[in-house]
Protein backbone atom coordinates (compact mmCIF):
# COMPACT_ATOMS: atom_id res chain seq x y z
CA UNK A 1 49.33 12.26 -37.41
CA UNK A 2 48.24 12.05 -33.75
CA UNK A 3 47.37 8.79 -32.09
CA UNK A 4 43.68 9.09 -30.37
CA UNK A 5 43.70 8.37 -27.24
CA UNK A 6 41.52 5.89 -24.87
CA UNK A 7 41.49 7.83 -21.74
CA UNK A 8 40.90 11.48 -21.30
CA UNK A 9 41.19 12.95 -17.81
CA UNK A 10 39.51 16.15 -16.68
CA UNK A 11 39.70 17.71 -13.70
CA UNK A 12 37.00 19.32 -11.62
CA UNK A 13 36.41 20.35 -8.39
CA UNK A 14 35.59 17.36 -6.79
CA UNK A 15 38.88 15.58 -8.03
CA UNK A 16 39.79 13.67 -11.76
CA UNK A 17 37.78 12.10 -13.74
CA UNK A 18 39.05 9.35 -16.23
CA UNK A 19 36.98 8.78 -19.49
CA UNK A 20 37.61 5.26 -20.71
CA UNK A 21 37.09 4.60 -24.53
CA UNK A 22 34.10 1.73 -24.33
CA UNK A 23 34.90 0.74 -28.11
CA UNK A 24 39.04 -0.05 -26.43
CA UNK A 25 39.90 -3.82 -26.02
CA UNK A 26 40.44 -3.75 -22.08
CA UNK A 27 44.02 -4.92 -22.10
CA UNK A 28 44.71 -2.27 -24.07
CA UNK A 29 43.00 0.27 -21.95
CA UNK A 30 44.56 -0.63 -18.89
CA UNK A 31 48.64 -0.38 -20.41
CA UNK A 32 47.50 3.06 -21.71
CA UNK A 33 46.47 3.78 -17.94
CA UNK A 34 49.76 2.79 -16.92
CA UNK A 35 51.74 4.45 -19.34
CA UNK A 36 49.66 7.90 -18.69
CA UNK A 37 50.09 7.79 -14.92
CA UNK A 38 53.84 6.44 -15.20
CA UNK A 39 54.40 9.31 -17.39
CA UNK A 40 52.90 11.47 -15.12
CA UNK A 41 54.33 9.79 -11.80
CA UNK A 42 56.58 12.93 -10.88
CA UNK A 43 53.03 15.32 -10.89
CA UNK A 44 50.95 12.69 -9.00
CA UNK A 45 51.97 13.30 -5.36
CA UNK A 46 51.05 15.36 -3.03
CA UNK A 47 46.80 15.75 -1.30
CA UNK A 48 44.72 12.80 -1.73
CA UNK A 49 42.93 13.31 -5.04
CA UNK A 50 39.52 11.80 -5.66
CA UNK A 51 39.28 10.30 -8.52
CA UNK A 52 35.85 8.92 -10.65
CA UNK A 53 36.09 6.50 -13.40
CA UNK A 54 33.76 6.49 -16.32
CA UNK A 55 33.25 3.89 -18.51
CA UNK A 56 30.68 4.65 -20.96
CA UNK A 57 28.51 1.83 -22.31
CA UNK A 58 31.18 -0.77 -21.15
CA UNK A 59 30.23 -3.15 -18.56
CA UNK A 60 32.60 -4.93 -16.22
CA UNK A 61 33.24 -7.21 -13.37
CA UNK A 62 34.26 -6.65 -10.01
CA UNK A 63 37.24 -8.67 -10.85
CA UNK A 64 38.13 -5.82 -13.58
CA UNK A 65 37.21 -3.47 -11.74
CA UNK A 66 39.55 -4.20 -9.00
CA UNK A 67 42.32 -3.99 -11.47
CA UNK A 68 41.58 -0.81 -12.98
CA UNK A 69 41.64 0.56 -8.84
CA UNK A 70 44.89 -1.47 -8.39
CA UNK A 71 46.74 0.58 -11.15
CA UNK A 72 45.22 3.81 -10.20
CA UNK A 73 46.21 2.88 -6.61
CA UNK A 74 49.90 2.97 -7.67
CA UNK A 75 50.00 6.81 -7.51
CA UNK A 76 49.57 6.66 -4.15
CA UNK A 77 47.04 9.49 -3.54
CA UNK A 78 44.42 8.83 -5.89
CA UNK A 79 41.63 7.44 -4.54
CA UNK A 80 38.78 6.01 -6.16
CA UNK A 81 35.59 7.06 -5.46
CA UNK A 82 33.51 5.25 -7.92
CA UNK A 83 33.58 3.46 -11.01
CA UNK A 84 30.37 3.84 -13.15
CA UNK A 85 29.03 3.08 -16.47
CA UNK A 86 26.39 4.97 -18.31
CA UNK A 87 22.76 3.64 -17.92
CA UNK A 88 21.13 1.67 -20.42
CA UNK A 89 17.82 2.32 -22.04
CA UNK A 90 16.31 0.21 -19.54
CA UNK A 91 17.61 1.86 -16.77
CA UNK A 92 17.04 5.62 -18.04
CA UNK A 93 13.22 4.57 -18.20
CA UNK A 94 13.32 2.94 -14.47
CA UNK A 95 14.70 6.26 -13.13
CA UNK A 96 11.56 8.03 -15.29
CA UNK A 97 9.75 5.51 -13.37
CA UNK A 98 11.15 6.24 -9.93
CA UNK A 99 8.10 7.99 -7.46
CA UNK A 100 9.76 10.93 -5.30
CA UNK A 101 7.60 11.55 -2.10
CA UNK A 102 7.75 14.81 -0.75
CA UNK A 103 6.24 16.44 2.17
CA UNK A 104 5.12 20.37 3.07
CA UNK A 105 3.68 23.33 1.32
CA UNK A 106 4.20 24.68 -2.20
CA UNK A 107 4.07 28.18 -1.54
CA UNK A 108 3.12 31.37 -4.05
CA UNK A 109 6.23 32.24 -6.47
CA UNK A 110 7.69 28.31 -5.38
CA UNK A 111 7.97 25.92 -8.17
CA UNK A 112 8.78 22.00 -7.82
CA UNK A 113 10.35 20.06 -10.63
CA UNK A 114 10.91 16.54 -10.71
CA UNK A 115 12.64 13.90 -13.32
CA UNK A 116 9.62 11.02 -13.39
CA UNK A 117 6.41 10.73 -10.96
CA UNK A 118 5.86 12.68 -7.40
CA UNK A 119 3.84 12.26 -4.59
CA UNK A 120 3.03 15.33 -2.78
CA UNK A 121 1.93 15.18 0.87
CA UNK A 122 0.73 18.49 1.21
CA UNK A 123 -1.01 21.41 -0.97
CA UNK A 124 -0.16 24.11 -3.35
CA UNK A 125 -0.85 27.41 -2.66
CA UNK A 126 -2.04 29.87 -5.53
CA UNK A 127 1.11 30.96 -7.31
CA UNK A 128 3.03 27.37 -6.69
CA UNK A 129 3.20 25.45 -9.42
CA UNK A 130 4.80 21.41 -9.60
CA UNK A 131 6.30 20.25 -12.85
CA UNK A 132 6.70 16.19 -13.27
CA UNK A 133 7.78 14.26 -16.15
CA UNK A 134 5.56 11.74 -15.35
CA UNK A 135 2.43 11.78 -13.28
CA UNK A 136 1.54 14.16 -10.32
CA UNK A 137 -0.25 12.74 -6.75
CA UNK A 138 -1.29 15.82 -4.42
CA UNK A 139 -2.52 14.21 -1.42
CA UNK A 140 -4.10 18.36 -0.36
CA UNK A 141 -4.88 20.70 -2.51
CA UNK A 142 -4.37 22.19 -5.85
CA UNK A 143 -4.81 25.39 -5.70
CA UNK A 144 -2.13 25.97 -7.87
CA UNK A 145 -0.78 24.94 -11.57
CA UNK A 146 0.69 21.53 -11.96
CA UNK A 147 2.02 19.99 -15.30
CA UNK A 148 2.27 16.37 -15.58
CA UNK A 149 4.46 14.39 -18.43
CA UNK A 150 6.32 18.16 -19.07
CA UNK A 151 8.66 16.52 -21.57
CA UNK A 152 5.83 15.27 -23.82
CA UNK A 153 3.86 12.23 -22.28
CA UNK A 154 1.05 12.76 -23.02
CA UNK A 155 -0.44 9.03 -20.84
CA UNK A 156 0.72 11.07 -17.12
CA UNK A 157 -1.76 12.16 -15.17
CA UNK A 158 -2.38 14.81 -12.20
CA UNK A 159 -4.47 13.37 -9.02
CA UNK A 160 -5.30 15.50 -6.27
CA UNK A 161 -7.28 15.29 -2.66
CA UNK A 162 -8.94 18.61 -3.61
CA UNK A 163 -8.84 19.49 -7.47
CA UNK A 164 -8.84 23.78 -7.92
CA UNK A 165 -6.22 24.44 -10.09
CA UNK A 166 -5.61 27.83 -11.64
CA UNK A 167 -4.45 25.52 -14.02
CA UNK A 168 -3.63 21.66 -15.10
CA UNK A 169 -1.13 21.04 -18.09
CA UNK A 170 -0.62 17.29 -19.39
CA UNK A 171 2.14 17.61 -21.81
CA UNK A 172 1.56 19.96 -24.42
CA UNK A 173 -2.58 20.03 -23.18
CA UNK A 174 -3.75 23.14 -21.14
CA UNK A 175 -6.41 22.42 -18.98
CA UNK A 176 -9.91 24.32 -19.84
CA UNK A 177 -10.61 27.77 -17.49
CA UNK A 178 -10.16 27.18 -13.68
CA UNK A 179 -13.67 27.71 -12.43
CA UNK A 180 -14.69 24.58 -14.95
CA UNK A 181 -12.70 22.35 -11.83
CA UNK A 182 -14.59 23.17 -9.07
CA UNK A 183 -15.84 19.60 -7.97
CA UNK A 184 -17.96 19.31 -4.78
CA UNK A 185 -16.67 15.44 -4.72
CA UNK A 186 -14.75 14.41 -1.70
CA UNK A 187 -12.82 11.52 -3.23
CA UNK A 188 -9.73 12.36 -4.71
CA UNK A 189 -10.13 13.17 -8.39
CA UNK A 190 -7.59 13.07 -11.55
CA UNK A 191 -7.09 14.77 -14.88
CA UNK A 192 -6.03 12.47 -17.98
CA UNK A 193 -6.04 13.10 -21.50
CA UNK A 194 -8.52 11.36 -23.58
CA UNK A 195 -8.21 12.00 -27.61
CA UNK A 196 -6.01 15.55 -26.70
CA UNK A 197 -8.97 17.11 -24.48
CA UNK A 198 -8.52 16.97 -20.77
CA UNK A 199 -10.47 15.19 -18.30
CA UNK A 200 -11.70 14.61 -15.01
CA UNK A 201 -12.48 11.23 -13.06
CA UNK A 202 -12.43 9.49 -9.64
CA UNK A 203 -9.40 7.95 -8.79
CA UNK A 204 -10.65 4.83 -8.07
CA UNK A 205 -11.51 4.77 -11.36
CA UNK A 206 -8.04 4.79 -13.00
CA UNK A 207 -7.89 1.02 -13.28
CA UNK A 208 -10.02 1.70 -16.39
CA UNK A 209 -8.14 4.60 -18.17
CA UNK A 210 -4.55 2.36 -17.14
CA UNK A 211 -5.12 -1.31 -17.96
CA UNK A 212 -1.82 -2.52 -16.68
CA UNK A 213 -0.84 -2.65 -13.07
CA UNK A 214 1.02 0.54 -11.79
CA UNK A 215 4.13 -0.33 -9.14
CA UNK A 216 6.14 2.65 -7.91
CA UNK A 217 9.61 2.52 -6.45
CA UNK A 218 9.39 5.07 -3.99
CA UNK A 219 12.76 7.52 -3.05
């Protein structure tokens, strides 16, 4: 019967990377670090090799990690680049949370995607289209398609300068026929969902559709 092991090390192109068993009592992991690399000590000379430790759902001190470094160390050329666990729950929705700013033109046949909310300093052209998990802020025109909350929220919204889509797409929702969002206002407008249809409104007026305060952490 084989043993399972607490570490696993892959290689890639940027160097090793050593998989640590979260469930492993840390004393434990570390002497099966020691024993894997003493094993190993004749193959482990040679380049530097860059090496990124992963730690699943484990968290740890500086103190341990300094001691996981000090036995990798012993090899003499690995080098530790970084030692990282996996984001929590909390975390995963503060990157979804995270507003990208981006600057220039979306051109015909050019498509932007984005993992949570983007500001846009710029237009896009007929043909471009911008695809945001959360909500979309187009500080020019849309001329062409944008699809907020992509991965099924349906609360994001798009907001744009000058509001001409060929067409808006709020989760699952397609927006009604383009010539139905030609608006001779010249304050920037938005599209929300409101019981699965899509609207239109001012954006000063988004206080009322979002009760709670809105803070971005901008990139």
């Amino acid at each position: 019967m084989s043993v399972k092991t607490a570490i696993t090390i892959k290689g890639t192109k940027e160097g090793l990377v050593f998989l640590l068993d979260d469930r492993c009592e840390f004393g434990a992991l570390l002497d099966e670090l020691q024993e894997k690399l003493d094993k190993h000590e004749q193959q482990l000379t040679g380049p530097i090799v860059h090496v990124f430790v992963k730690l699943g759902s484990r968290r740890i001190g500086e103190e341990d990690k300094e001691r996981l470094r000090a036995a990798i160390r012993r090899q003499g050329n690995f080098l530790v680049q970084a030692i990282e666990s996996d984001p929590t729950p909390e975390e995963l929705e503060a990157q979804r949370n995270v507003m990208r700013t981006m600057t220039g033109i979306v051109r015909s046949g050019q498509t932007v995607r984005h993992e949570g909310h983007l500001l846009l300093l710029g237009d896009v052209n007929p043909g471009g289209s911008v695809l945001c998990t959360g909500d979309i802020y187009i500080m020019g025109a849309l001329r062409g398609t944008a699809h907020a909350g992509c991965e099924g929220n349906a609360n994001a919204i798009i907001a744009a300068s000058l509001m001409t889509p060929t067409q808006l797409r709020i989760a699952e929702v397609i927006s009604r026929p383009p010539e139905e969002w030609a608006s001779a206002e010249p304050t920037m407008e938005y599209a929300y969902l409101r019981d699965g249809v899509m609207e239109l409104d001012k954006l000063t007026h988004l206080h009322h559709h979002r009760k709670e305060a809105m803070f971005f952490k901008g990139v």
